[in-house]
Structures are given as C-alpha cells and as structure tokens.
N, C-alpha and C. Protein backbone atom coordinates (compact mmCIF):
# COMPACT_ATOMS: atom_id res chain seq x y z
N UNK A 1 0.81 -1.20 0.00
CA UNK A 1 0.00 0.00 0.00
C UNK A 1 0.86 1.27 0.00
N UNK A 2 1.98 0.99 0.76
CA UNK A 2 2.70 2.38 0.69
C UNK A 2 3.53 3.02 -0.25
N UNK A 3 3.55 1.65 -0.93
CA UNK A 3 4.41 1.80 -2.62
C UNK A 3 3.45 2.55 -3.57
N UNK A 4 2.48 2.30 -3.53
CA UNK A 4 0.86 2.37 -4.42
C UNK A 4 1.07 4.10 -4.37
N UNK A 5 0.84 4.30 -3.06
CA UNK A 5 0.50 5.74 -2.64
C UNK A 5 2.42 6.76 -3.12
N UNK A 6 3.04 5.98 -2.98
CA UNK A 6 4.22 6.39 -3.42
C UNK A 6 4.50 6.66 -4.74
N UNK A 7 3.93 5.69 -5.42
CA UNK A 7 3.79 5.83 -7.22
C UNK A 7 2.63 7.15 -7.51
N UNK A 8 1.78 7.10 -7.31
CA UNK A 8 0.49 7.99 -7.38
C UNK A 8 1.10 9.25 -7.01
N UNK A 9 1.70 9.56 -5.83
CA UNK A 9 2.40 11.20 -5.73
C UNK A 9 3.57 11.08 -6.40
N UNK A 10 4.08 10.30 -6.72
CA UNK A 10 5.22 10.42 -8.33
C UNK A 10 4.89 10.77 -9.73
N UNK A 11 3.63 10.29 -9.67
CA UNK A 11 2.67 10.88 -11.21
C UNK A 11 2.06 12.36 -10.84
N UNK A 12 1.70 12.03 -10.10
CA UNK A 12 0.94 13.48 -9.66
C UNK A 12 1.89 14.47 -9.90
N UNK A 13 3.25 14.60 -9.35
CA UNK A 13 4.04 15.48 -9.73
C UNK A 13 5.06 15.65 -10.58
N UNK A 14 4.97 13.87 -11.05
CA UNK A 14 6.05 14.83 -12.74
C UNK A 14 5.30 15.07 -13.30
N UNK A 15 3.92 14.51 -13.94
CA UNK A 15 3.37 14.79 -15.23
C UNK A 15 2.99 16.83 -15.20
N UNK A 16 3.09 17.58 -13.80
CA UNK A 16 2.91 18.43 -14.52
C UNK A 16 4.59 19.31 -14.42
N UNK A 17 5.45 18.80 -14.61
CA UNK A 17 7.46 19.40 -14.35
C UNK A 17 7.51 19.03 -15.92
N UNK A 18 6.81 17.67 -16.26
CA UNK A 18 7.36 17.46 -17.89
C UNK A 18 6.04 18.32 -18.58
N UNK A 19 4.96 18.82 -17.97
CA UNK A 19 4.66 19.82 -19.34
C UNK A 19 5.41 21.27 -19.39
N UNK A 20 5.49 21.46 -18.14
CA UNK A 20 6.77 22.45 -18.26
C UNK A 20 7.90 22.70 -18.77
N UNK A 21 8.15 21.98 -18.93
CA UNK A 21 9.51 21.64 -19.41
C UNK A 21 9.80 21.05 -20.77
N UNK A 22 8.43 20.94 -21.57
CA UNK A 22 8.37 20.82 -22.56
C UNK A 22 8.78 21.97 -23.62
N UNK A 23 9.84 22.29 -23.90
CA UNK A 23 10.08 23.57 -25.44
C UNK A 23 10.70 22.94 -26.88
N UNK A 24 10.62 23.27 -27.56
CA UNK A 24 11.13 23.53 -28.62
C UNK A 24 12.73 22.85 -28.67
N UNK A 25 12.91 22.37 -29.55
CA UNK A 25 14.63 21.90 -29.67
C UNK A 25 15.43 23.64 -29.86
N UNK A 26 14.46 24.65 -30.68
CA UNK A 26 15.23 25.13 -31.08
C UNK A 26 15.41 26.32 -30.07
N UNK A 27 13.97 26.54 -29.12
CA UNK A 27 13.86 27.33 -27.92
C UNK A 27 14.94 27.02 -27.02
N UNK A 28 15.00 25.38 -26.95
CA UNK A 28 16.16 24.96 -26.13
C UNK A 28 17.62 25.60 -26.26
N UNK A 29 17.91 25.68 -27.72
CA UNK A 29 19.58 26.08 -27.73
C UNK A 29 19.59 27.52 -27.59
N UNK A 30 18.59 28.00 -28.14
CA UNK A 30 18.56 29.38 -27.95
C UNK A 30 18.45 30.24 -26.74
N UNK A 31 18.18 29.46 -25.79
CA UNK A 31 18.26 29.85 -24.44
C UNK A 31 19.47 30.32 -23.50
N UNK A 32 19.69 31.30 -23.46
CA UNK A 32 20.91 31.70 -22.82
C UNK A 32 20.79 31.66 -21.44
N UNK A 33 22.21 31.15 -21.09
CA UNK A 33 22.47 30.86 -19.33
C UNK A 33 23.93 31.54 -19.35
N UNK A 34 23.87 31.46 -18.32
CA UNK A 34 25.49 32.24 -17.62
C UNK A 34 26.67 31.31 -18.25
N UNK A 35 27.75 32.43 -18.75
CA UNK A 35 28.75 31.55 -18.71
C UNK A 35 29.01 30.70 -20.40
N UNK A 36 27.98 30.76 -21.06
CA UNK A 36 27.93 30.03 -21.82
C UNK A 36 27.46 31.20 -23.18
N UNK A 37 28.08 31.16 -24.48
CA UNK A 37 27.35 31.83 -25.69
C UNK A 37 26.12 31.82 -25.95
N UNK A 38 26.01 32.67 -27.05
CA UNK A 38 24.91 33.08 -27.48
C UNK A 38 24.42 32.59 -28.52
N UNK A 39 23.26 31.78 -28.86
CA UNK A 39 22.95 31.17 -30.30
C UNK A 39 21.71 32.00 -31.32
N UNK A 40 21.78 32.29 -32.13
CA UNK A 40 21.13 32.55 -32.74
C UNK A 40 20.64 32.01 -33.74
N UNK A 41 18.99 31.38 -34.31
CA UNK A 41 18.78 30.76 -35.02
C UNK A 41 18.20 31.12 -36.10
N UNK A 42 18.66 31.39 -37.74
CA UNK A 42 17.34 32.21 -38.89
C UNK A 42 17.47 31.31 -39.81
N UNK A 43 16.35 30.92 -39.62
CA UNK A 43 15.63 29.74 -40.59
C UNK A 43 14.27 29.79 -40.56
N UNK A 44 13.89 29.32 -42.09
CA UNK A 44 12.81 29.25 -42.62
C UNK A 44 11.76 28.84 -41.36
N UNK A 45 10.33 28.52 -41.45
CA UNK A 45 9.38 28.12 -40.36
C UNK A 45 9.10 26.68 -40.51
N UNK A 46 9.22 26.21 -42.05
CA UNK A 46 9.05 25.29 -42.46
C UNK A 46 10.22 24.54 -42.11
N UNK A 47 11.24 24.24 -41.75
CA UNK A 47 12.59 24.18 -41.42
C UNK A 47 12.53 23.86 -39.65
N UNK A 48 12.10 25.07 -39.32
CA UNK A 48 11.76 25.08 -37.83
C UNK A 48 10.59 23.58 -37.33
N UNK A 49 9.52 23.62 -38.19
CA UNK A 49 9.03 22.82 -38.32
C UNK A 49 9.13 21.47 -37.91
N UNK A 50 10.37 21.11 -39.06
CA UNK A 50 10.56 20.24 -39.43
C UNK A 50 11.84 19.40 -37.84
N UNK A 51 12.59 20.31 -37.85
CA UNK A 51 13.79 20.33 -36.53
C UNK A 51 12.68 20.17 -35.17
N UNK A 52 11.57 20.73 -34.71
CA UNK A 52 10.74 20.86 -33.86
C UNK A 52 9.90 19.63 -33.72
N UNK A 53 10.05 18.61 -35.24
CA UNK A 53 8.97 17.55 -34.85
C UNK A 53 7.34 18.15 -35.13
N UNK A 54 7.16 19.27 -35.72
CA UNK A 54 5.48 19.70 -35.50
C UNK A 54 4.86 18.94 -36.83
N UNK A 55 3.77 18.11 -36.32
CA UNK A 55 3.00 17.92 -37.30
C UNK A 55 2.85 18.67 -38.73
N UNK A 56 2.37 18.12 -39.42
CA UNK A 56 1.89 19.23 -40.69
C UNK A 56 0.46 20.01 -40.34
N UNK A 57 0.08 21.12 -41.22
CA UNK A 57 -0.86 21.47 -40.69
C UNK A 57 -2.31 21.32 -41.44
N UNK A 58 -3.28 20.58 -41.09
CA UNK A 58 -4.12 20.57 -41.83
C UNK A 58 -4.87 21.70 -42.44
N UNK A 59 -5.42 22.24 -43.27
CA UNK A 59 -6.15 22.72 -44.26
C UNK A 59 -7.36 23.83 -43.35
N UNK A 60 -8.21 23.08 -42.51
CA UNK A 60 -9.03 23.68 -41.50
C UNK A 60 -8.49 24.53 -40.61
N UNK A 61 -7.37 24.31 -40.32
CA UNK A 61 -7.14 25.41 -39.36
C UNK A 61 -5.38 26.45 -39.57
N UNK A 62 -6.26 26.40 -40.83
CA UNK A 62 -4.89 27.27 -41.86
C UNK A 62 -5.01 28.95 -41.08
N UNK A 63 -6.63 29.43 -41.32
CA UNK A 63 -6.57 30.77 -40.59
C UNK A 63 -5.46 31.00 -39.60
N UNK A 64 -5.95 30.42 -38.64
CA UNK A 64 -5.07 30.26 -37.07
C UNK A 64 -3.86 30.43 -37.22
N UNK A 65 -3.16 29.64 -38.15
CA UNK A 65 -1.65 29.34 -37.95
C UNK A 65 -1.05 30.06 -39.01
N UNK A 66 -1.98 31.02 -39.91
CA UNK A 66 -0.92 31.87 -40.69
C UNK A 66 -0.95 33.32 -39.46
N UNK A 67 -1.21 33.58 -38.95
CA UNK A 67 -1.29 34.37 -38.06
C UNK A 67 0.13 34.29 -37.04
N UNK A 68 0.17 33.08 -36.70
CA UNK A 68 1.38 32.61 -35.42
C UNK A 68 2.39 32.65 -36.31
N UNK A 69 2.04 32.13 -37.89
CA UNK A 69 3.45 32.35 -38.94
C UNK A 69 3.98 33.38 -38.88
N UNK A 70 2.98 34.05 -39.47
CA UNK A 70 3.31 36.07 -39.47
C UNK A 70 3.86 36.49 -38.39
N UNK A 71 3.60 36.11 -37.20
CA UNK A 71 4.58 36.91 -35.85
C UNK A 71 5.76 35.85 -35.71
N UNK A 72 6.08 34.67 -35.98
CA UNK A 72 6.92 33.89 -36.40
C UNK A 72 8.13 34.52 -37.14
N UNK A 73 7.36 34.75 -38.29
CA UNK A 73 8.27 35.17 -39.60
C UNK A 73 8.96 36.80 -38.77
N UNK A 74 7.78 37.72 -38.32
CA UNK A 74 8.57 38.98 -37.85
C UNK A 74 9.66 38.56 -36.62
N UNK A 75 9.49 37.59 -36.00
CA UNK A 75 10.98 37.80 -34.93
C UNK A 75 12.04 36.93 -35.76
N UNK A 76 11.85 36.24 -36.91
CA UNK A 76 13.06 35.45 -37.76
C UNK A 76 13.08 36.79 -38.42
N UNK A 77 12.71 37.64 -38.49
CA UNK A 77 13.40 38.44 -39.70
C UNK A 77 13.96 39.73 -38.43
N UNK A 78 13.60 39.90 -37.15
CA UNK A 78 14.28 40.53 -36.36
C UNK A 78 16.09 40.13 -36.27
N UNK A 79 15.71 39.04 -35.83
CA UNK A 79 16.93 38.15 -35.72
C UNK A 79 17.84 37.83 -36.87
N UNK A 80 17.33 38.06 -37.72
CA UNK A 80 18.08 38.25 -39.51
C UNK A 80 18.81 39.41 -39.10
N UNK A 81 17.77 40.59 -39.03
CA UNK A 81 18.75 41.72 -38.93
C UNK A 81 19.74 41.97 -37.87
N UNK A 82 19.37 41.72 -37.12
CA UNK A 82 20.25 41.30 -35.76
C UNK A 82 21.38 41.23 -36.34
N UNK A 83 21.36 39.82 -36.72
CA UNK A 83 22.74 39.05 -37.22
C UNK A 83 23.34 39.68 -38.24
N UNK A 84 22.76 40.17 -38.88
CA UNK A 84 23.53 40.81 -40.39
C UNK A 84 24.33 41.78 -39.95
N UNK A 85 23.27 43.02 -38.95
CA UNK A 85 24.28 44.00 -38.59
C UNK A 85 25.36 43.60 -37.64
N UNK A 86 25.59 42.28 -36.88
CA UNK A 86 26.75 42.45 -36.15
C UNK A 86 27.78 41.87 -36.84
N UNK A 87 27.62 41.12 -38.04
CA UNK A 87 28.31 40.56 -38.93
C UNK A 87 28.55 40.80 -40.30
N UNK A 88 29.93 40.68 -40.64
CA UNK A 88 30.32 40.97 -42.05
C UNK A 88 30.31 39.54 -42.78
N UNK A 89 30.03 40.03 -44.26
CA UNK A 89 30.43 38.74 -44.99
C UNK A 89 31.93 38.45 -45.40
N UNK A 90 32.23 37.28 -46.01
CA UNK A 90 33.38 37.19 -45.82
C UNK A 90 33.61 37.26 -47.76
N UNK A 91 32.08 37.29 -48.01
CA UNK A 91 32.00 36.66 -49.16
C UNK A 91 31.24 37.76 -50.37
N UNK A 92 31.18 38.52 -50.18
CA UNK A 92 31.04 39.79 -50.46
C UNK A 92 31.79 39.91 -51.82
N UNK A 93 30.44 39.63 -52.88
CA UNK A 93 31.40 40.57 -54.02
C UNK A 93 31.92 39.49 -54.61
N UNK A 94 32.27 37.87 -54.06
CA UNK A 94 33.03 36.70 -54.80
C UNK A 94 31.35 36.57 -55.76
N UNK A 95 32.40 35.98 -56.98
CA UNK A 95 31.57 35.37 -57.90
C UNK A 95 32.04 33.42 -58.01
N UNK A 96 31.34 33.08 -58.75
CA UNK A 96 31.30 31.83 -59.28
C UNK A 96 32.21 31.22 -60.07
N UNK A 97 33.05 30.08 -59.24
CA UNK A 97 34.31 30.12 -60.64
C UNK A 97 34.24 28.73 -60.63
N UNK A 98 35.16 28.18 -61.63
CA UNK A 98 35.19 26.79 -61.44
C UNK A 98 36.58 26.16 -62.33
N UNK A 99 37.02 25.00 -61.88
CA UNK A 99 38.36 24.59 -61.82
C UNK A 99 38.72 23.86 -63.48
N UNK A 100 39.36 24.64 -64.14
CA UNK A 100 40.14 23.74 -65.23
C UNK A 100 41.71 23.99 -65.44
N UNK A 101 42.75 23.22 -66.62
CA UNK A 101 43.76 23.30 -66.33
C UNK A 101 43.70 24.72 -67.34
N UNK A 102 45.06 25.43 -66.58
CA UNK A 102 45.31 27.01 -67.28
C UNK A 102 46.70 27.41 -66.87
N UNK A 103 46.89 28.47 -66.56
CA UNK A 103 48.16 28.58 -66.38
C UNK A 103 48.29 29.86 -65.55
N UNK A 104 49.56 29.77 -64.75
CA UNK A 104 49.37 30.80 -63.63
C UNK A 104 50.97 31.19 -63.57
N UNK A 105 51.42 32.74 -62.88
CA UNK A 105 52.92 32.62 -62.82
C UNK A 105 53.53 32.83 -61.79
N UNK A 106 54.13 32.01 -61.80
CA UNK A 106 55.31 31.68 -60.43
C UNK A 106 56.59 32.69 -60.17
N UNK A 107 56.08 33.32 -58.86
CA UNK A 107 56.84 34.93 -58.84
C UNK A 107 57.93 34.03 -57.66
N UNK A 108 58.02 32.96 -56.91
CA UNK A 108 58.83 32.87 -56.16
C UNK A 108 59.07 31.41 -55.79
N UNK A 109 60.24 30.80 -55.85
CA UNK A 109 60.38 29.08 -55.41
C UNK A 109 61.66 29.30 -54.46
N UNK A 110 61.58 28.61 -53.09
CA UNK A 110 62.18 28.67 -52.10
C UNK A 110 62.10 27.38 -51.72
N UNK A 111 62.73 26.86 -50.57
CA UNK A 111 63.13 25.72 -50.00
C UNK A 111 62.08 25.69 -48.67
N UNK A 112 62.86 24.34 -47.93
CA UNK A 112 61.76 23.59 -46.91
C UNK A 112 61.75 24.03 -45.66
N UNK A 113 61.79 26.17 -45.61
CA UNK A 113 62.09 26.41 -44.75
C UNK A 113 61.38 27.50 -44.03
N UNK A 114 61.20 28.00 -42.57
CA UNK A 114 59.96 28.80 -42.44
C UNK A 114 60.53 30.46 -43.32
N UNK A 115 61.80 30.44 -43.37
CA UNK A 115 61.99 31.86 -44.01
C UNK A 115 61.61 31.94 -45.36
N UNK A 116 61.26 30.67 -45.81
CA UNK A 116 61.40 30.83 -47.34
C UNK A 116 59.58 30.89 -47.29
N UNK A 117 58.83 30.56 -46.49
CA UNK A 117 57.33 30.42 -46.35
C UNK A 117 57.01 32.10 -46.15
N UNK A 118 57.77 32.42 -45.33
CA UNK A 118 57.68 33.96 -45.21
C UNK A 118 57.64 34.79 -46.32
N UNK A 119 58.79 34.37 -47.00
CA UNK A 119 59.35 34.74 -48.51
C UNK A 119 58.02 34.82 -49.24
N UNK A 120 57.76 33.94 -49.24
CA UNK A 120 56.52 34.06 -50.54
C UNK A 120 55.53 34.82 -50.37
N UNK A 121 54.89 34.38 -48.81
CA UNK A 121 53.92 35.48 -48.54
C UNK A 121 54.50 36.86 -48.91
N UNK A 122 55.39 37.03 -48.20
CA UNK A 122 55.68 38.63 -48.55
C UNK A 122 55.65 38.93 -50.27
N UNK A 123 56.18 38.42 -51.11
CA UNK A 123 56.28 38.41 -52.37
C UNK A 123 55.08 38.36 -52.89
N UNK A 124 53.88 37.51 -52.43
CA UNK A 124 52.80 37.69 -52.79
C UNK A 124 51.84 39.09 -52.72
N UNK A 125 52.12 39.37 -51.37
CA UNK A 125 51.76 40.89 -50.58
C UNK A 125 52.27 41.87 -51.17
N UNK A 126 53.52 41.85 -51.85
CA UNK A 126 54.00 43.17 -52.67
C UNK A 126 53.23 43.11 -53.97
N UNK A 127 53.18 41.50 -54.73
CA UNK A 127 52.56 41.63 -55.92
C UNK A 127 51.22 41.98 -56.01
N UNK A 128 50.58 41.54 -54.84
CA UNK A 128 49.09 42.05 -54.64
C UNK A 128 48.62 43.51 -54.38
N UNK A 129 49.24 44.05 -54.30
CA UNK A 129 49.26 45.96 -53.58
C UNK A 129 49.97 46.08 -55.67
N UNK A 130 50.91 46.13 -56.24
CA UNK A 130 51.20 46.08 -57.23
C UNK A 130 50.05 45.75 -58.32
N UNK A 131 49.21 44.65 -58.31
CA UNK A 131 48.15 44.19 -59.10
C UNK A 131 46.96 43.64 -58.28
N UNK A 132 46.64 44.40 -57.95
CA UNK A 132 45.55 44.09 -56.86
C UNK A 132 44.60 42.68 -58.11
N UNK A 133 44.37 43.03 -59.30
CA UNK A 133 43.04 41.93 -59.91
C UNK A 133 43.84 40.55 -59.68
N UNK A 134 45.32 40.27 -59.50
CA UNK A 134 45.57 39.24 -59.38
C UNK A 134 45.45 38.33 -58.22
N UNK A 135 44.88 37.16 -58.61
CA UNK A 135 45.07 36.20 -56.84
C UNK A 135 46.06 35.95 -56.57
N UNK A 136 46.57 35.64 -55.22
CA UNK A 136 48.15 35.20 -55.14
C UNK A 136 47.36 34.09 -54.06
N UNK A 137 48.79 32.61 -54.38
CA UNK A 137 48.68 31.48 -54.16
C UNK A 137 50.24 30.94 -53.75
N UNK A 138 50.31 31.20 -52.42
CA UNK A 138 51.24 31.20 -51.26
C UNK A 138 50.89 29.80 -51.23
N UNK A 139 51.92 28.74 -51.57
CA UNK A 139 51.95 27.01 -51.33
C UNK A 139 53.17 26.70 -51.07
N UNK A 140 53.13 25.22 -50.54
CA UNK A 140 54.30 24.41 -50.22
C UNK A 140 53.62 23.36 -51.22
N UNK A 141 54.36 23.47 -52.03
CA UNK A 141 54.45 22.18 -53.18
C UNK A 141 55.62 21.20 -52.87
N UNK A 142 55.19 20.40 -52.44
CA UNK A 142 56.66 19.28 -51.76
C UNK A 142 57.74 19.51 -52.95
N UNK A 143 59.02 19.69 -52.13
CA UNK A 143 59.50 19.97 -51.23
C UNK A 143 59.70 21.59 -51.21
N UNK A 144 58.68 22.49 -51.63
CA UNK A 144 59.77 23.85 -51.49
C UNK A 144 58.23 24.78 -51.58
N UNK A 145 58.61 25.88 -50.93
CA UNK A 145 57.48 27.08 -50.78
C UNK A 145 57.42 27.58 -52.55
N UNK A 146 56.24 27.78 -52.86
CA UNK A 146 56.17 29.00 -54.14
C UNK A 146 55.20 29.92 -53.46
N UNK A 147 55.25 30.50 -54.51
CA UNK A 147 54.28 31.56 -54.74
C UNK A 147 53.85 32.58 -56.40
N UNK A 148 52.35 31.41 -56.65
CA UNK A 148 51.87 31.44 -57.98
C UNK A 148 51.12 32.93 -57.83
N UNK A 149 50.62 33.73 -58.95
CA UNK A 149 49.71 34.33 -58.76
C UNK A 149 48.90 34.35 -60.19
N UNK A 150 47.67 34.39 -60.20
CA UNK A 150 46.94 34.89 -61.27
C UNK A 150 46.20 33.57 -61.79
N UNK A 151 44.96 33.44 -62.42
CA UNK A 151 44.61 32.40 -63.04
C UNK A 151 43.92 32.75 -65.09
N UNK A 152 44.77 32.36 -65.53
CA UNK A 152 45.09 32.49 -66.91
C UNK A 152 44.21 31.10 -67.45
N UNK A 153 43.63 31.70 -68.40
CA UNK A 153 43.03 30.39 -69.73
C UNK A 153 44.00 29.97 -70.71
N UNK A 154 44.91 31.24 -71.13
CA UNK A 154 45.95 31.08 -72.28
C UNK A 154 47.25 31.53 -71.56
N UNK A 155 47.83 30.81 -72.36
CA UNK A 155 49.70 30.86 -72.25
C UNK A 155 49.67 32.32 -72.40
N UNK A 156 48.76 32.84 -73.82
CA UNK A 156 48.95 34.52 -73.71
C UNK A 156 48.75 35.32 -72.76
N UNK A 157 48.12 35.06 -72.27
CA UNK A 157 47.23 36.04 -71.38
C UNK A 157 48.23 36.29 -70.05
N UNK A 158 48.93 34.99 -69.76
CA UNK A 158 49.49 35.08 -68.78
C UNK A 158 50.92 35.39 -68.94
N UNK A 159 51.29 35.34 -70.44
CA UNK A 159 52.59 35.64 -70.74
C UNK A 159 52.39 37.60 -70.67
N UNK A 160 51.50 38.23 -70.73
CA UNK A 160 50.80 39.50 -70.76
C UNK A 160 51.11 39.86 -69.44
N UNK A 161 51.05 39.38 -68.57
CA UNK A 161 50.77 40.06 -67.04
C UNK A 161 52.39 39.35 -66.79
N UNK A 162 53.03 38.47 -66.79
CA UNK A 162 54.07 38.27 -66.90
C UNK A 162 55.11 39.30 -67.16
N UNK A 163 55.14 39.96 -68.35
CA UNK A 163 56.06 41.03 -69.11
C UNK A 163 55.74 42.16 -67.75
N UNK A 164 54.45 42.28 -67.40
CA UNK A 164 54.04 43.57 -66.41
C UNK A 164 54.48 43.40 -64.83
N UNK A 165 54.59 42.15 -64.97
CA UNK A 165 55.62 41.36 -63.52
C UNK A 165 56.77 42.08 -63.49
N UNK A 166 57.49 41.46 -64.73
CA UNK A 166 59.10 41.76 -64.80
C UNK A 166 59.10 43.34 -65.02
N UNK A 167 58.67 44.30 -65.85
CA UNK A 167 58.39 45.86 -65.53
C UNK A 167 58.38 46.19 -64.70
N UNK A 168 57.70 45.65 -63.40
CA UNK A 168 57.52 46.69 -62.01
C UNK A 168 58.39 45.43 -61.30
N UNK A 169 59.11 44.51 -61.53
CA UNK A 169 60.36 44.81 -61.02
C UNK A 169 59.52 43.87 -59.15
N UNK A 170 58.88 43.34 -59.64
CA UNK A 170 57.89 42.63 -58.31
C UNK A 170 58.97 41.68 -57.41
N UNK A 171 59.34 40.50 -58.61
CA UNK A 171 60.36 39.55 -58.47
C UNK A 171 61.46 39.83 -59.02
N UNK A 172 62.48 38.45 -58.77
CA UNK A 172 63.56 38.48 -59.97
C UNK A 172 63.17 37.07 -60.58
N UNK A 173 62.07 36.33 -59.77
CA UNK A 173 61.62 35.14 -60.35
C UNK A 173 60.90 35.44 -61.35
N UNK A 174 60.46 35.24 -62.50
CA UNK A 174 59.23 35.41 -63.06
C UNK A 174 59.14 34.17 -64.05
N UNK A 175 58.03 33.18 -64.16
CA UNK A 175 57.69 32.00 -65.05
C UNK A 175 56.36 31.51 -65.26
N UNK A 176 55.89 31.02 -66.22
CA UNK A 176 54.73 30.71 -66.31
C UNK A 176 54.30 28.79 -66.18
N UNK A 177 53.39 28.75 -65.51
CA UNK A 177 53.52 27.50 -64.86
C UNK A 177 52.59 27.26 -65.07
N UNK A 178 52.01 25.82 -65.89
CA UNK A 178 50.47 24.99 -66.18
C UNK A 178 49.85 24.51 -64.97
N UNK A 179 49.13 24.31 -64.71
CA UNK A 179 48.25 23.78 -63.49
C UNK A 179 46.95 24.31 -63.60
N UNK A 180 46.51 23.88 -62.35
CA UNK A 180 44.60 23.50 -62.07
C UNK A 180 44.39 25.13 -61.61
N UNK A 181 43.86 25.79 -62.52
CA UNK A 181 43.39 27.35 -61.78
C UNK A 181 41.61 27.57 -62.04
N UNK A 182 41.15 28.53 -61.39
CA UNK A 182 40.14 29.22 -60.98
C UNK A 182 39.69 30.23 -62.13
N UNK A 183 38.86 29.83 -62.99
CA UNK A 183 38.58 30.83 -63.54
C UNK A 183 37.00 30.82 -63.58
N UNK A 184 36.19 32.68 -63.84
CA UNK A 184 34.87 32.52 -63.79
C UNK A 184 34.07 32.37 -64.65
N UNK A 185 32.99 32.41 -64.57
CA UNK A 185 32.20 32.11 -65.39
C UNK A 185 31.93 32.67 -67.05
C-alpha cells in the first residue's frame, strides 16, 4: 500500500514538471544561461518545423496558424537583422568560378624552410598591392614554398601580365607554370 500511494504522488508530480519543461529543440539552444554563448537561429518556419517535430498542418485550421506564422516570420526576420548588422560577410562581391587546367605565374620558389614560407607570402603581398586583380597562391608544393599568382586560360594572357611582372620589377623570379586554376564564369 505504501508503494501504491508512493507511485500515485510520483505521477501526480512529474506529469505536470514534464509539461513544463516541454520547449522547442530550437527554444532549447537558444536559451541563454550564464557563462555560456549566445545562439542565434534564422531559418525558414518550415525548417523550424521540421527540426521541432510539428506535425503538418491541416487545411481547417490554416486561418489560425498563418497568423502565429506572421509573428513567427517577424521575430526570424528581427533576428536576420540582428545578425547581419553584427556581422560581415566574408564573401562579399566573390563570384562563381570553377576549376580547369590554365596557367598561372610563379613569382617565387624557395626551399623547406619557415623563411622561405615567409618569402613568398611577402612576395605575394608586394605583388598584390602592385596588381591588386591578381590572386596570389602562397603554397608548399613538396619539397619547397612557391608563390603562384593569377589564373590564366591562355599561355597569352598570362605571358601578358608576366612582361608587367618583370616591368615593375615585383620579383627576380618570373615564369609561367600549367596547373589547375580558378577561372569565372
């Protein structure tokens, strides 16, 4: 009997701690406590939805729930802006490129060493302030540091910016080298 009565005030008082305690997966992370970051979540509702486990919604009681959407949608689009203004893109302005073989030129080849890793960066950093449209491509190609810059379709094109290498006097390296480059669309 005393077990009985022991089980019965065990139901009695979780069943109402677990409706409490019932939220959202996504209410959950988003919940800030001491000590610990800040999460922010902007995603679709349908998305939310879907992460949340919520049923679909039937047809009958569409009124209702475009309503909770609409104040839904206004604190995801609070929180959009939120986030946008405390953050920069990184990506700003990149376009779409994609990988075939071309040709690129090699302003610097050094050895297996951190001065010579230095080397290139820096060499890259002068050629980049010098030709800003060019990419520079600071690598360790076993065994030795380079430093490629530019991504060319034709031998010409790159023999072109080449001649404008050796003019301003960037390197004393200057060569044109075949490989896998980046070009856009």
């Amino acid at each position: 009997m005393p077990i009985l009565k022991f089980l019965i005030h065990s139901i009695i008082f979780l069943i109402p701690s677990v409706a409490i305690g019932q939220s959202t997966f996504t209410e959950h992370i988003q919940k800030q406590q001491a000590g610990e970051g800040k999460v922010i979540i902007v995603q679709d509702s349908k998305i939310d939805d879907v992460v949340n486990n919520v049923p679909k919604k039937s047809p009958s009681s569409q009124s209702n729930t475009e309503l909770k959407e609409s104040t839904q949608n206004n604190q995801h689009n609070e929180k959009e802006e939120r986030y946008k203004n405390n953050t920069t893109s990184h990506y700003a302005g990149t376009r779409q490129r994609y990988q075939t073989t071309g040709y690129r030129i090699q302003i610097f080849t050094g050895n297996n060493s951190h001065k010579d890793k230095t080397m290139a960066y820096e060499i890259g950093k002068k050629c980049q302030k010098t030709f800003p449209m060019l990419s520079i491509y600071p690598r360790f190609i076993n065994p030795r540091w380079t430093c490629r810059v530019g991504d060319f379709k034709t031998h010409e094109e790159a023999n072109k910016y080449a001649q404008k290498i050796r003019s301003a006097k960037v390197s004393k390296e200057v060569r044109i080298v075949k490989c896998t480059v980046l070009l856009a669309h």
